[in-house]
Structure formats: structure tokens, C-alpha cells
Protein backbone atom coordinates (compact mmCIF):
# COMPACT_ATOMS: atom_id res chain seq x y z
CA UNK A 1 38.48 28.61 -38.86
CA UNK A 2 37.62 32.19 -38.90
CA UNK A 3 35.92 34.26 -35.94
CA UNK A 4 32.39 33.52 -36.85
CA UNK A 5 33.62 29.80 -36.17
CA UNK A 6 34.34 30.50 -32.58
CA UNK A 7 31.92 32.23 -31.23
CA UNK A 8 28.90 32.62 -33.51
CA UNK A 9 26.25 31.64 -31.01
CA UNK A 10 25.35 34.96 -29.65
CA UNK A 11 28.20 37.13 -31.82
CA UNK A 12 31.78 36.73 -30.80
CA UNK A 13 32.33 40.40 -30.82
CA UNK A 14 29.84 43.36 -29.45
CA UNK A 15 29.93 44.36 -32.66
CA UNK A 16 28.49 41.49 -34.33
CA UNK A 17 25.85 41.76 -31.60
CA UNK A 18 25.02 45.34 -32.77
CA UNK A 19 25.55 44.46 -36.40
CA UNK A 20 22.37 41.34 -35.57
CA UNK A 21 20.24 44.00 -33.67
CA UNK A 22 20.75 46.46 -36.90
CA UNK A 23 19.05 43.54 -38.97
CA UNK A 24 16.23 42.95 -36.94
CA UNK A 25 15.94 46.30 -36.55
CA UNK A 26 16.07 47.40 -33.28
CA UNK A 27 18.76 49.51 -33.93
CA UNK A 28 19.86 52.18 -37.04
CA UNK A 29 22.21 51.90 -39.11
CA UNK A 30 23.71 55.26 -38.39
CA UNK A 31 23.71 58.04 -35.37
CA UNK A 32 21.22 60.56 -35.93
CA UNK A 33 22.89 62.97 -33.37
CA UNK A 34 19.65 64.86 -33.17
CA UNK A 35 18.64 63.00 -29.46
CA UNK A 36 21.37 62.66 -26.74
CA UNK A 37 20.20 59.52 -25.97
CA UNK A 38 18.18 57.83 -28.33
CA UNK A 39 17.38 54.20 -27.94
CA UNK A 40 17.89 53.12 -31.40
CA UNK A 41 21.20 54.47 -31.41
CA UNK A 42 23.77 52.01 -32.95
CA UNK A 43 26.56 54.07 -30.48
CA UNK A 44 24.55 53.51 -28.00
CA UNK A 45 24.02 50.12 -28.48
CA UNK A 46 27.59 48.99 -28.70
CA UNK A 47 28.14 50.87 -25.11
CA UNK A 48 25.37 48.86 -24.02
CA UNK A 49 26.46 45.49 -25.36
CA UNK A 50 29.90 46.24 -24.49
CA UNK A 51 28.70 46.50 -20.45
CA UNK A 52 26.46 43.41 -20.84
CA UNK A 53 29.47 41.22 -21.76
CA UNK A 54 32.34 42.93 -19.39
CA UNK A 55 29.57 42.22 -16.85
CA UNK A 56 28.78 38.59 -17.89
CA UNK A 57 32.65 37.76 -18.25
């Protein structure tokens, strides 16, 4: 029973959440660095996701 297992629903981890947005592609695969706050950053994105659940918990 590995991670996935647990919690694979809606991604156990912010990361897997970010890793599911980078497949539909919403978000890069890498930080351009070019924009300070570009909305397709993956950095970005985990900051986000990382609020979203703190906030849901």
C-alpha cells in the first residue's frame, strides 16, 4: 500500500497536484524566470496548492 493508495483522489501530496496540472497542461514543466509572476509557473503553482490545502485542512 503505497502513497498513491491513500490518497489518490485529488493527489495525496501538493506535488502530485502540480505534477496532474503539468499533464493537462495548465502548468510548465519548468520556471521560465523571465516573469515574476507568471501563471503557468510550476513554483508558483505548488505555493498555490500548498495554501489551498493548509487552508482546507
Amino acid at each position: 500500500m503505497g502513497r498513491r493508495d491513500m490518497g489518490a483522489g485529488k493527489g495525496a501530496t501538493p506535488a502530485d497536484r502540480v505534477k496532474k496540472l503539468m499533464k493537462k497542461g495548465k502548468v510548465k514543466k519548468k520556471c521560465c524566470r523571465s516573469k515574476s509572476a507568471c501563471k503557468k509557473c510550476p513554483v508558483l503553482a505548488l505555493k498555490r496548492v500548498k495554501a489551498e490545502m493548509k487552508k482546507a485542512a
